[in-house]
N, C-alpha and C. Protein backbone atom coordinates (compact mmCIF):
# COMPACT_ATOMS: atom_id res chain seq x y z
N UNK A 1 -4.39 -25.73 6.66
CA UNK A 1 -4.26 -24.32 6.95
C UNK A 1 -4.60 -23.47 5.73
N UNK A 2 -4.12 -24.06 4.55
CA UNK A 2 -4.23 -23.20 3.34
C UNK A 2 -5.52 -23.68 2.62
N UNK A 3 -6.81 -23.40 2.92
CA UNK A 3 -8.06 -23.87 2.07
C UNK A 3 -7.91 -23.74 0.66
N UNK A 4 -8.21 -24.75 -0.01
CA UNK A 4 -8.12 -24.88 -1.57
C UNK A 4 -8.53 -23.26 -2.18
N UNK A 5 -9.56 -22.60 -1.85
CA UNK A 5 -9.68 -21.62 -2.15
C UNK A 5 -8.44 -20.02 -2.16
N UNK A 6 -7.84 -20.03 -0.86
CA UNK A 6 -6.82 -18.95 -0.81
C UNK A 6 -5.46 -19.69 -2.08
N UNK A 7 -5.50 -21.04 -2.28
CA UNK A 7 -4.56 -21.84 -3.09
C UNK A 7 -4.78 -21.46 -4.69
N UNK A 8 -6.02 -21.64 -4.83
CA UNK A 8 -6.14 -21.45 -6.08
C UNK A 8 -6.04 -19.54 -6.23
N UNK A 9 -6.18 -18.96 -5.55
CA UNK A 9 -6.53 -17.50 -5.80
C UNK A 9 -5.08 -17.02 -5.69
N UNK A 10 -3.93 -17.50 -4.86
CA UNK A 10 -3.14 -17.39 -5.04
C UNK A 10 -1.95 -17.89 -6.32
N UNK A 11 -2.46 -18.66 -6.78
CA UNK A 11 -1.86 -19.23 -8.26
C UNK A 11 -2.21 -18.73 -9.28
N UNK A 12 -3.55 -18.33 -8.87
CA UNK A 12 -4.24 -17.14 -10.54
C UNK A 12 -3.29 -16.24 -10.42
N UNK A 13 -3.06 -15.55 -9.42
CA UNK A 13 -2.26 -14.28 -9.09
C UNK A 13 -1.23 -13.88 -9.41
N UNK A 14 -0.48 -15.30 -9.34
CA UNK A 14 1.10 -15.47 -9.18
C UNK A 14 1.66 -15.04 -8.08
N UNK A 15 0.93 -15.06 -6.96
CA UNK A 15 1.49 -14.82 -5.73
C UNK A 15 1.66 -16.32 -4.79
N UNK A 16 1.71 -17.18 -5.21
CA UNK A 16 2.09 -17.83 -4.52
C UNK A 16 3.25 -17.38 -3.62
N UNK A 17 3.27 -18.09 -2.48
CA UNK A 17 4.93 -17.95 -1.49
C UNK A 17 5.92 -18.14 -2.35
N UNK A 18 7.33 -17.28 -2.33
CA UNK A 18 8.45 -18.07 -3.06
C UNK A 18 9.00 -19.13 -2.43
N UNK A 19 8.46 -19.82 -1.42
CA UNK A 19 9.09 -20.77 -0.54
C UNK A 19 8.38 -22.06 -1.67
N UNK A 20 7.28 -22.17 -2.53
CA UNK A 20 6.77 -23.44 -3.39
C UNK A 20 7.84 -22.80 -4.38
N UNK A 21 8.85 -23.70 -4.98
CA UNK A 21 9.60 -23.79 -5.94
C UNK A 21 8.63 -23.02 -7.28
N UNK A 22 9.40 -22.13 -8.05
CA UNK A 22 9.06 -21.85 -9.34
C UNK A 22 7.85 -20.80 -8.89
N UNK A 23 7.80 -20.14 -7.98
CA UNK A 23 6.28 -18.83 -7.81
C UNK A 23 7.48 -17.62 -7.74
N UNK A 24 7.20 -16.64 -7.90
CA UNK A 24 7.64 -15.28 -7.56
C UNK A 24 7.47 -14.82 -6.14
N UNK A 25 7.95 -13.89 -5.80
CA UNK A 25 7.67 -13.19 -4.78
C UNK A 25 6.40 -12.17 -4.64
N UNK A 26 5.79 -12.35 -3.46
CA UNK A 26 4.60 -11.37 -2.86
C UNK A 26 4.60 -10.40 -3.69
N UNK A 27 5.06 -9.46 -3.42
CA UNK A 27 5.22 -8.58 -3.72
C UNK A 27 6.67 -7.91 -5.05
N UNK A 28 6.26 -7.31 -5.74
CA UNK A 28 7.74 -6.89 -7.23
C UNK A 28 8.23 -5.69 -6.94
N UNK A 29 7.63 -5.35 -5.75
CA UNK A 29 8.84 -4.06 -5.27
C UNK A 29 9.99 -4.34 -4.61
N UNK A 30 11.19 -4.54 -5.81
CA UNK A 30 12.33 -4.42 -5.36
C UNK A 30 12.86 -4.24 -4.46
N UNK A 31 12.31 -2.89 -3.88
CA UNK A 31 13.33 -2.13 -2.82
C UNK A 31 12.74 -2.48 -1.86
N UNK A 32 11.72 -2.79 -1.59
CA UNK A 32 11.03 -3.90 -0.29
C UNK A 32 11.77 -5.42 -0.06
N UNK A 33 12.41 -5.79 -0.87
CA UNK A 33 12.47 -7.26 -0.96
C UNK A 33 14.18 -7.05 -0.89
N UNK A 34 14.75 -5.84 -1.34
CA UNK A 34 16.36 -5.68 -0.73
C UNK A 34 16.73 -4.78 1.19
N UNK A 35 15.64 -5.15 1.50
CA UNK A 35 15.85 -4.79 2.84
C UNK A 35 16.30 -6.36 4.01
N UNK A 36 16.96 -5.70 4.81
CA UNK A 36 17.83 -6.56 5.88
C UNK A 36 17.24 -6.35 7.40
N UNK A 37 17.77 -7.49 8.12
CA UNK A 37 17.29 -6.97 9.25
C UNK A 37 15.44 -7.68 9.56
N UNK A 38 15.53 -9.20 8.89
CA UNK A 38 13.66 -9.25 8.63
C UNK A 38 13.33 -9.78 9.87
N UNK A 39 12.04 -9.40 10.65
CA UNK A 39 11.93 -9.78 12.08
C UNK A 39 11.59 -11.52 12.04
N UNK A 40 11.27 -11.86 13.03
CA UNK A 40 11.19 -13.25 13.37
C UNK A 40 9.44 -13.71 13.36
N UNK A 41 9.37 -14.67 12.92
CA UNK A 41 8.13 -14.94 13.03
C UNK A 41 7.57 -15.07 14.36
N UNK A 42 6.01 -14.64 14.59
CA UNK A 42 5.55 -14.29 16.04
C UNK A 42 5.41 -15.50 16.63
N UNK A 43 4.86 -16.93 15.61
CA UNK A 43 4.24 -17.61 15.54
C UNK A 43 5.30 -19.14 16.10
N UNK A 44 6.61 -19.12 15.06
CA UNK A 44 6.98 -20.17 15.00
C UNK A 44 9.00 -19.71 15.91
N UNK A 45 8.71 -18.47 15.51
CA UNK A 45 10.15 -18.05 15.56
C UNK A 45 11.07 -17.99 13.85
N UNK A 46 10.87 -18.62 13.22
CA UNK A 46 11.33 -19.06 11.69
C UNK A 46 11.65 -17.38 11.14
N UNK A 47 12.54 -17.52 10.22
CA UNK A 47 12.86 -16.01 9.80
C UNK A 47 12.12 -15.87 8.53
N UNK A 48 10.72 -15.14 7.91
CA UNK A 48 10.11 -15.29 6.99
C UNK A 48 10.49 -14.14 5.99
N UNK A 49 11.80 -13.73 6.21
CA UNK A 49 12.59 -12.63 5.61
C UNK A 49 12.97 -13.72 4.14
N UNK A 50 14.13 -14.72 4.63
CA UNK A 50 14.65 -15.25 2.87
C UNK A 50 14.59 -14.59 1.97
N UNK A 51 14.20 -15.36 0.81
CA UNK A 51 14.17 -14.50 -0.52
C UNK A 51 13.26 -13.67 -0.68
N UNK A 52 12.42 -13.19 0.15
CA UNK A 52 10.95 -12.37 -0.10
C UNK A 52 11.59 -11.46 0.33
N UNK A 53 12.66 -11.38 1.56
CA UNK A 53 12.72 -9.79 2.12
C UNK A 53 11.43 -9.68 3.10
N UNK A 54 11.58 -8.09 3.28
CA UNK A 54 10.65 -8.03 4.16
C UNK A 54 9.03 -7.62 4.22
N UNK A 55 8.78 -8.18 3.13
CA UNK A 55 7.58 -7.70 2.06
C UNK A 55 6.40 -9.28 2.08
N UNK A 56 6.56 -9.68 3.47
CA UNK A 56 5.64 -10.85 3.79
C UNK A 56 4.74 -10.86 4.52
N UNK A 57 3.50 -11.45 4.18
CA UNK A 57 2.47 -11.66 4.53
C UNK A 57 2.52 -12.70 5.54
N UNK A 58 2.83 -13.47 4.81
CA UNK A 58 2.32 -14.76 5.83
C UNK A 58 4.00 -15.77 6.04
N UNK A 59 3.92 -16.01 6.97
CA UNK A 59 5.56 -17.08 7.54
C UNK A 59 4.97 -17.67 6.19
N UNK A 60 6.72 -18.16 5.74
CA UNK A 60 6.94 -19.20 4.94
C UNK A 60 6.96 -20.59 5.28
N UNK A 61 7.46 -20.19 6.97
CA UNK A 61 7.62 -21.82 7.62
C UNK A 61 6.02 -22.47 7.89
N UNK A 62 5.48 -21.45 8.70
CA UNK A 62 4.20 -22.04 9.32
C UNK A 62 2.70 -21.39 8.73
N UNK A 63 3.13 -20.45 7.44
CA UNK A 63 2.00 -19.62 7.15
C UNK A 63 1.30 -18.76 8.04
N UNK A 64 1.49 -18.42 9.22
CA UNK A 64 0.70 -17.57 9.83
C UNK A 64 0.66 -16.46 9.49
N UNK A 65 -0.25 -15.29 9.30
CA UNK A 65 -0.15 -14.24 9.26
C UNK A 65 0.22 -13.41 9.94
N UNK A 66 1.39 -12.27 9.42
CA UNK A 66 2.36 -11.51 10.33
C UNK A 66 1.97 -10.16 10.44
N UNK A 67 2.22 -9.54 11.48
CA UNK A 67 2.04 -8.46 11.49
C UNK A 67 2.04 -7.46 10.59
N UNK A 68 1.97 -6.10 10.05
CA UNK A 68 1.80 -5.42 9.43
C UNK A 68 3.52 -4.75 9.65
N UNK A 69 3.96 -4.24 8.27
CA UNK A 69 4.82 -3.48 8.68
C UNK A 69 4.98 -2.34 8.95
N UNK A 70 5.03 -1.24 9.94
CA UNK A 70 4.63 -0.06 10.16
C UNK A 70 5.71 1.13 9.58
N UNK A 71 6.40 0.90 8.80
CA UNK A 71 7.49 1.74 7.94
C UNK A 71 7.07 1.94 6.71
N UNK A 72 6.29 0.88 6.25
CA UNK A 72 5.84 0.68 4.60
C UNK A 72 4.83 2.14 4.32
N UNK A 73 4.59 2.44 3.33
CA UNK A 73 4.46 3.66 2.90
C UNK A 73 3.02 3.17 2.26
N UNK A 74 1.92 3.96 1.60
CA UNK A 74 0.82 3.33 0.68
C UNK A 74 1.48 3.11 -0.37
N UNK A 75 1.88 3.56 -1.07
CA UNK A 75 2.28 3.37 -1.98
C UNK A 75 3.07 1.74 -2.67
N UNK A 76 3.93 1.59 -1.72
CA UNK A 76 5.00 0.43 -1.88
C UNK A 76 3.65 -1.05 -1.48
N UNK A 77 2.80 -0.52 -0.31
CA UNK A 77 2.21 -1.51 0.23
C UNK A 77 1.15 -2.08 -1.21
N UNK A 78 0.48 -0.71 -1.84
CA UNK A 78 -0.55 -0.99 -3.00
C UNK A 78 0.10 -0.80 -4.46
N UNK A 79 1.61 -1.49 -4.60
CA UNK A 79 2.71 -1.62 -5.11
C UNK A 79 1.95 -0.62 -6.33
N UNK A 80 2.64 0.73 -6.28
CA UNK A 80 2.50 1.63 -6.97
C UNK A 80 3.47 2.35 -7.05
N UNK A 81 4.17 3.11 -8.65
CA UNK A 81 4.94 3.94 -8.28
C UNK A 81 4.64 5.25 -6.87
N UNK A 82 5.35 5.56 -6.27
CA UNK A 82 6.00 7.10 -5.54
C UNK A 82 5.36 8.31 -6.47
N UNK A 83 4.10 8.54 -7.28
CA UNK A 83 3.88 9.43 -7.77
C UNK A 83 2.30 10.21 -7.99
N UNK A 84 2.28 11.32 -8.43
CA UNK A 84 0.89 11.69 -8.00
C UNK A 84 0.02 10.70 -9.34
N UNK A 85 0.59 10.50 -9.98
CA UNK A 85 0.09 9.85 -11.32
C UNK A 85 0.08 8.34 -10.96
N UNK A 86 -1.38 7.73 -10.86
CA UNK A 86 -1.53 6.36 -10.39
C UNK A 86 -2.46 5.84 -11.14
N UNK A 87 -2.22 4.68 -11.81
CA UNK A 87 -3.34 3.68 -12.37
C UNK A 87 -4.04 3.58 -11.46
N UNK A 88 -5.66 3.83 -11.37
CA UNK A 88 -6.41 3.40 -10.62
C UNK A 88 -7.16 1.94 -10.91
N UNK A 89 -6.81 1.54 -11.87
CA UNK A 89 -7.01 -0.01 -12.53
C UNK A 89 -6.54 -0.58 -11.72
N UNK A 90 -5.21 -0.48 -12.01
CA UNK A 90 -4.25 -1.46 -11.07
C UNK A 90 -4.64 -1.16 -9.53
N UNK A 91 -4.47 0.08 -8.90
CA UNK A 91 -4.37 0.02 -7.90
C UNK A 91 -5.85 -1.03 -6.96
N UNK A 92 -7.07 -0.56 -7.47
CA UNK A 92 -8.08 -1.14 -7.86
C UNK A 92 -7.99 -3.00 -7.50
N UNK A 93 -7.52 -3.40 -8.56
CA UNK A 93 -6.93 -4.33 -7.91
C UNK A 93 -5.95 -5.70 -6.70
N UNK A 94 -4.95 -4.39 -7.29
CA UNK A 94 -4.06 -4.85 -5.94
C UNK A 94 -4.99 -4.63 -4.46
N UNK A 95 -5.86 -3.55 -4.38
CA UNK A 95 -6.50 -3.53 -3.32
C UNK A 95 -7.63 -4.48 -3.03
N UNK A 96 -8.29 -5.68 -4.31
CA UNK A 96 -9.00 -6.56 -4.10
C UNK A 96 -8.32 -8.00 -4.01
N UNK A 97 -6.77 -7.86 -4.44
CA UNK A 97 -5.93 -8.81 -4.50
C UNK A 97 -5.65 -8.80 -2.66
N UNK A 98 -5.30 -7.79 -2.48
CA UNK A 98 -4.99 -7.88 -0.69
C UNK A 98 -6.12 -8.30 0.10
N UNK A 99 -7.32 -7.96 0.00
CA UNK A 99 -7.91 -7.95 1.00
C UNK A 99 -9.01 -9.57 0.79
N UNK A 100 -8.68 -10.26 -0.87
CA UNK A 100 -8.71 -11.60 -0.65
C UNK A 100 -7.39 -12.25 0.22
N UNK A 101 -6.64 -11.24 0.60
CA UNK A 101 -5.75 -12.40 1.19
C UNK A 101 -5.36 -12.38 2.81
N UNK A 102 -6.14 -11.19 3.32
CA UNK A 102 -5.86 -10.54 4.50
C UNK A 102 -7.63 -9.89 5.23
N UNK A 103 -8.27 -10.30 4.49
CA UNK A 103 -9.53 -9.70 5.35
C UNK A 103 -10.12 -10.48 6.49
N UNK A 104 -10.77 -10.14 7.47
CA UNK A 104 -11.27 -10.82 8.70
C UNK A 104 -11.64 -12.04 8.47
N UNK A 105 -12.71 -12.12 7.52
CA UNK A 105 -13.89 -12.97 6.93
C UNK A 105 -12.93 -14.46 6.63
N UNK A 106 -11.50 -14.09 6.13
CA UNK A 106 -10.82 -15.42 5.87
C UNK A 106 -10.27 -16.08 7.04
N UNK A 107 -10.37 -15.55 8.73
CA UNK A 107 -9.64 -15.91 9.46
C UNK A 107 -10.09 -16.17 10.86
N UNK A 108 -11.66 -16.32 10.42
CA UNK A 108 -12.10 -16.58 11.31
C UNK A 108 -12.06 -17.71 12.14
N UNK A 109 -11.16 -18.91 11.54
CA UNK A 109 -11.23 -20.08 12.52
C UNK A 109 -9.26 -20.19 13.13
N UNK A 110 -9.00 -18.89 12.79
CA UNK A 110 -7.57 -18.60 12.99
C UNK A 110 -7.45 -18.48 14.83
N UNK A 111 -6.29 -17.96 15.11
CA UNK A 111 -5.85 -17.98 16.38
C UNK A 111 -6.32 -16.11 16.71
N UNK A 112 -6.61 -15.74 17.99
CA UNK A 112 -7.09 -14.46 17.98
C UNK A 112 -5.49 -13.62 17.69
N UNK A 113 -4.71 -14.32 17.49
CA UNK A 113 -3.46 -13.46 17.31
C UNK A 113 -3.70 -12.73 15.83
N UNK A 114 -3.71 -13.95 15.25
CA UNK A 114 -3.97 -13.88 13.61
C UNK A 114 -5.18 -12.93 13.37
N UNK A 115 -5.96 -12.75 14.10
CA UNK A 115 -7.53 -12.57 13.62
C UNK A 115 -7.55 -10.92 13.76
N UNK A 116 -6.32 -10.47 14.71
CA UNK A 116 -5.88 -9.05 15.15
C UNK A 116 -5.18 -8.36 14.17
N UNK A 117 -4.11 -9.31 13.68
CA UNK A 117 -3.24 -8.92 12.52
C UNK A 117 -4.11 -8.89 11.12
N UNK A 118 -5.11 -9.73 10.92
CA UNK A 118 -5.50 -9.48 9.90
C UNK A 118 -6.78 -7.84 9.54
N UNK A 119 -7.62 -7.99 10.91
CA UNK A 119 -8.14 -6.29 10.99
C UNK A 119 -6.92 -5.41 10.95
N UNK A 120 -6.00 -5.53 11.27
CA UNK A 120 -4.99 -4.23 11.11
C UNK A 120 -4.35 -4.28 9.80
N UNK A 121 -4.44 -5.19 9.28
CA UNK A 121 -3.88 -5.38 7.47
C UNK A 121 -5.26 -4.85 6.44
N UNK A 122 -6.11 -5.40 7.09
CA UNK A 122 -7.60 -4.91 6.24
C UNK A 122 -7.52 -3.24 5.93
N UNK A 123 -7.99 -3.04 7.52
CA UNK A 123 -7.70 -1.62 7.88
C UNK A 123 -6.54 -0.58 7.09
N UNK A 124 -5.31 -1.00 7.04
CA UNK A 124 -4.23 -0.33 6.41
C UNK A 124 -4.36 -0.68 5.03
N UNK A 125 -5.45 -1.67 4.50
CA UNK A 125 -5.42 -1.90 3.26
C UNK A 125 -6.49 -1.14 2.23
N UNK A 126 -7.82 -0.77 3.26
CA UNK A 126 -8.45 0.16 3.20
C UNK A 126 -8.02 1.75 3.50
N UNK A 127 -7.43 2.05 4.35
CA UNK A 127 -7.22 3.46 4.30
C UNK A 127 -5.77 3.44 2.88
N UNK A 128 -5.20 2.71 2.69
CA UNK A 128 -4.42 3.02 1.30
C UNK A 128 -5.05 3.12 0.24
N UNK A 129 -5.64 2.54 0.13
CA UNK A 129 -6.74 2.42 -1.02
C UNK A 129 -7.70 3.72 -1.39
N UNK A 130 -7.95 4.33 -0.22
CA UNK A 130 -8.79 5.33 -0.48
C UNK A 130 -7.94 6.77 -0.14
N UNK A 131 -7.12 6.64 0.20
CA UNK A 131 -5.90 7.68 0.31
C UNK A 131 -5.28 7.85 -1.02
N UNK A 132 -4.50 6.72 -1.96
CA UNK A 132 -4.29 7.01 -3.36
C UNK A 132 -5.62 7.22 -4.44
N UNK A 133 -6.48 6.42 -3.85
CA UNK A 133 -7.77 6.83 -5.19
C UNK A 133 -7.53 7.86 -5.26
N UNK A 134 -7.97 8.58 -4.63
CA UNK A 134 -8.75 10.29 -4.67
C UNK A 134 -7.58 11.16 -4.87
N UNK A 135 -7.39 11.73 -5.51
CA UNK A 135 -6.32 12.73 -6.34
C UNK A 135 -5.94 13.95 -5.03
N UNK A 136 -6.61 14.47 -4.34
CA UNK A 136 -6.63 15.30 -3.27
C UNK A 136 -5.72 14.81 -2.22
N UNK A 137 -6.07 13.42 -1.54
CA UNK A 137 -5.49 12.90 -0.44
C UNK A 137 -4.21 12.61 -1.05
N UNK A 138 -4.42 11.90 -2.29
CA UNK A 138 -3.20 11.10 -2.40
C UNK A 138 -1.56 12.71 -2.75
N UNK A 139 -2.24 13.41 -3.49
CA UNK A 139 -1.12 14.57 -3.03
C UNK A 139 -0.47 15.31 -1.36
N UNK A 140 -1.37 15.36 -1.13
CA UNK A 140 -1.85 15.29 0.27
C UNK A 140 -1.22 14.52 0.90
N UNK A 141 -1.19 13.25 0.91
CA UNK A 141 0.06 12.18 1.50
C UNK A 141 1.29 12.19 0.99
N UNK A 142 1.64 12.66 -0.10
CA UNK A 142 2.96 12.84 -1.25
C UNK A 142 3.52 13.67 -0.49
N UNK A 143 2.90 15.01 -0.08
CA UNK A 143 3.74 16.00 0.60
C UNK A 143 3.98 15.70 1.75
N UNK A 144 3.09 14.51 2.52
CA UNK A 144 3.28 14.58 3.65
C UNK A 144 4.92 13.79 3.85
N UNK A 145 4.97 12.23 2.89
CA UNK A 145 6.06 11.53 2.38
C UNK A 145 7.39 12.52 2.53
N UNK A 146 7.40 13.39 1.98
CA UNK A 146 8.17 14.38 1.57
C UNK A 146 8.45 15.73 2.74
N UNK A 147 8.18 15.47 4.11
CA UNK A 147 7.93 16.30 5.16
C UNK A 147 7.06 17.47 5.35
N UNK A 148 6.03 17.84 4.19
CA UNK A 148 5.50 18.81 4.42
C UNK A 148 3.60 18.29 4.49
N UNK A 149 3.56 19.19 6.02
CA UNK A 149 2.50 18.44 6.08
C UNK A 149 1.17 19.54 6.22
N UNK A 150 -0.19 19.57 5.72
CA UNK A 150 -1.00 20.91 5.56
C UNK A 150 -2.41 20.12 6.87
N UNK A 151 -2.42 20.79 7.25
CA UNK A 151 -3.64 19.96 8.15
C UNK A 151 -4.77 20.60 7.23
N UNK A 152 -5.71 20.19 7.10
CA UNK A 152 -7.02 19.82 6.50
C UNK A 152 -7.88 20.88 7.39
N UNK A 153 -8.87 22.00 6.60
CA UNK A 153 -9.54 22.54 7.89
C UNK A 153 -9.06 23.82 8.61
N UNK A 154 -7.83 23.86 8.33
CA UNK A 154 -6.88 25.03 9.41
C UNK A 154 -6.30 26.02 8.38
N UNK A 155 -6.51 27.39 8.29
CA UNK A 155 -5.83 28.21 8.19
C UNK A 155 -5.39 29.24 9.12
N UNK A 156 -4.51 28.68 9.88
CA UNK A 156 -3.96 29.83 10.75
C UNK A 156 -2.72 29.99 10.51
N UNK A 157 -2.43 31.28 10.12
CA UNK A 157 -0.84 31.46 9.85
C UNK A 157 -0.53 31.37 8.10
N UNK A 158 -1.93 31.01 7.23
CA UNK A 158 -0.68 30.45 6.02
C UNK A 158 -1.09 32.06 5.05
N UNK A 159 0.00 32.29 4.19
CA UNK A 159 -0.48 33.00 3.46
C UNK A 159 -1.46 33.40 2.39
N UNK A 160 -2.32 34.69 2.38
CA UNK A 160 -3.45 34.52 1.09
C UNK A 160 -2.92 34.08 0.11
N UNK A 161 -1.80 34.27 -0.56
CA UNK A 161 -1.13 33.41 -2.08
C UNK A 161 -0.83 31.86 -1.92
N UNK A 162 -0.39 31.36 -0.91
CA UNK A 162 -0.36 30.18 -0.86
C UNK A 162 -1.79 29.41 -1.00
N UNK A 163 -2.52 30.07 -0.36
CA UNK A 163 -4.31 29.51 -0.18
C UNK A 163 -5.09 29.61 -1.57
N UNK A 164 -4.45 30.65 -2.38
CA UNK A 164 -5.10 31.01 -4.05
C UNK A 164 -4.19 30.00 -4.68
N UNK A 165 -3.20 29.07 -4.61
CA UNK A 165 -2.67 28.52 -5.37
C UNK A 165 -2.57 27.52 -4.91
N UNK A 166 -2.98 26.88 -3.88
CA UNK A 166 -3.65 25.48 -3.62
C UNK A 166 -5.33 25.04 -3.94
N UNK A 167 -5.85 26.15 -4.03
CA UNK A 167 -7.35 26.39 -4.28
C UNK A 167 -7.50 26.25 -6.20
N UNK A 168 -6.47 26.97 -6.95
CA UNK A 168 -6.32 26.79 -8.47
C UNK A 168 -5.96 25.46 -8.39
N UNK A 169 -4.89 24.56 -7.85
CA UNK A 169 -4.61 22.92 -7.84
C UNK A 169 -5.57 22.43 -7.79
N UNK A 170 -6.46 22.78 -6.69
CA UNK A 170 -7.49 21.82 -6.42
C UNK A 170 -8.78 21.90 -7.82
N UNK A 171 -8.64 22.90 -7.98
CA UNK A 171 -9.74 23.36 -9.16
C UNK A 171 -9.33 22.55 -10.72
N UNK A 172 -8.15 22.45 -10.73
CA UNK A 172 -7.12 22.15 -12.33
C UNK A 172 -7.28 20.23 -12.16
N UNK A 173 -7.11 19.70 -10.59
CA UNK A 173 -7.62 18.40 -10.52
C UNK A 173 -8.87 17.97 -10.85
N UNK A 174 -9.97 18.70 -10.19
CA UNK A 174 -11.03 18.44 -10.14
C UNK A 174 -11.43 18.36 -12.22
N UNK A 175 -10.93 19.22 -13.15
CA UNK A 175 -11.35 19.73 -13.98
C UNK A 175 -9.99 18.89 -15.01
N UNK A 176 -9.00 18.05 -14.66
CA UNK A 176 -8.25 17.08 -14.92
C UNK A 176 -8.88 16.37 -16.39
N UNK A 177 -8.95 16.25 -17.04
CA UNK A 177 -9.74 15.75 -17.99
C UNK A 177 -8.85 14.37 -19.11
N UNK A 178 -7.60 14.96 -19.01
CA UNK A 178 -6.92 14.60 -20.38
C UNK A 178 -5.12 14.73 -20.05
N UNK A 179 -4.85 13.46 -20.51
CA UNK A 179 -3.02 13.57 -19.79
C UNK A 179 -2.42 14.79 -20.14
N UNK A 180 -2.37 15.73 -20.72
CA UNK A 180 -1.79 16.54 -21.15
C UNK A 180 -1.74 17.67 -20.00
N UNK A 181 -3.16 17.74 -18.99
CA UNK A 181 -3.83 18.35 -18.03
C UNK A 181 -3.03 17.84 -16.67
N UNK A 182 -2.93 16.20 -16.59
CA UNK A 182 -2.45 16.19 -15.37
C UNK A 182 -0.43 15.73 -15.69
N UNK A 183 -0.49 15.92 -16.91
CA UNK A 183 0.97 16.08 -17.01
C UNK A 183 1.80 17.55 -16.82
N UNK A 184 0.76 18.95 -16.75
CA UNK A 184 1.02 19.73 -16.05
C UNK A 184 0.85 19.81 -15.02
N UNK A 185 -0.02 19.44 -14.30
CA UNK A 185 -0.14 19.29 -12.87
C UNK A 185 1.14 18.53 -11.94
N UNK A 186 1.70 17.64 -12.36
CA UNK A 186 2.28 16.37 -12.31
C UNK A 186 3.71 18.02 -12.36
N UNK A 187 4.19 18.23 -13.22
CA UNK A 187 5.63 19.23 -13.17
C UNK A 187 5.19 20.19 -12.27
N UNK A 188 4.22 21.22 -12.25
CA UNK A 188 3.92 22.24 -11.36
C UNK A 188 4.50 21.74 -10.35
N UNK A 189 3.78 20.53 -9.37
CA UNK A 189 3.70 19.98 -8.03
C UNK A 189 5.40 19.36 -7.90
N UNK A 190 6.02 18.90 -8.82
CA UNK A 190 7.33 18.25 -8.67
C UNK A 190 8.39 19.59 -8.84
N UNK A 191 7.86 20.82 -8.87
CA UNK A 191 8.54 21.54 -9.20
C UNK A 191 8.93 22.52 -8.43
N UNK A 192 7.38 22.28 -7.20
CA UNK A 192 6.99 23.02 -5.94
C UNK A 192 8.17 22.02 -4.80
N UNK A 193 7.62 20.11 -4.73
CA UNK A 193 8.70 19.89 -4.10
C UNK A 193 10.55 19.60 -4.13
């Protein structure tokens, strides 16, 4: 089930399963891995919650690939802080780290169950990815996180000062140059929510 290849790519990683003695867990977000309540595997029935929590990819018992979790946030999923300020190195990564481990192309001799779950992991692994890159969206999703949500396209109803001072944000990002630049940006916006 596990081709030498996903084996070795998973050991460079340090993602092995914590179910092989001595690997870490999937994922190092904490607060993913202290949640209760982990569903049942689709596959075997087996609870692939254990020590990982609910921050699993694939059953521990039978390895299948599990559904996606639909609560997880981009952020937690492309294990990044909650903030407008994001390594795009890292994130960069983690997004080529996932999608060696979840893209179609690896699952093609899988069960069509698996082969469903893995386009919908791709998919959510791609729209995260390009939702935190870009400095626009990824605020943009922050507020949304945070209940406030701006539709894209629409001004009906909002005020001319609100529209001149989302229009200066957008201008102060674009023109972002130097931490000092988006470490004001970074208080303005935390200061707004």
């Amino acid at each position: 089930m596990w081709g030498g290849r996903a084996r070795a790519l998973l050991r460079v990683w340090g993602l092995w399963p914590a179910w092989v003695p001595g690997r870490r867990p999937l994922s190092s977000n904490a607060a993913s891995q202290a949640r209760s309540n982990s569903p049942r595997c689709w596959k075997c029935g087996g609870s692939p919650g254990g020590p990982m929590g609910e921050d699993v990819l694939f059953c521990p018992q039978c390895r299948a690939l599990q559904p996606p979790d639909p609560t997880r946030d981009y952020f937690s999923l492309m294990d990044c802080n909650r903030s407008f300020r994001v390594d795009t190195t890292k994130l960069q990564h983690r997004y080529q780290q996932l999608q060696r481990l979840v893209h179609p192309d690896f699952f093609s001799r899988r069960s069509q169950t698996e082969k469903d779950f893995s386009e919908k992991h791709s998919t959510l692994v791609n729209d995260a990815y390009k939702t935190l890159l870009a400095p626009l969206s990824r605020g943009l999703y922050l507020l949304k996180l945070h209940g406030i949500e701006i539709s894209e396209g629409t001004d009906d109803e909002m005020d001319k000062q609100f529209l001149v001072e989302i229009m200066e944000f957008n201008e102060k990002l674009t023109e972002a140059q130097s931490e000092a630049a988006m470490n004001e940006i970074e208080s303005i916006v935390a200061v707004i929510l």
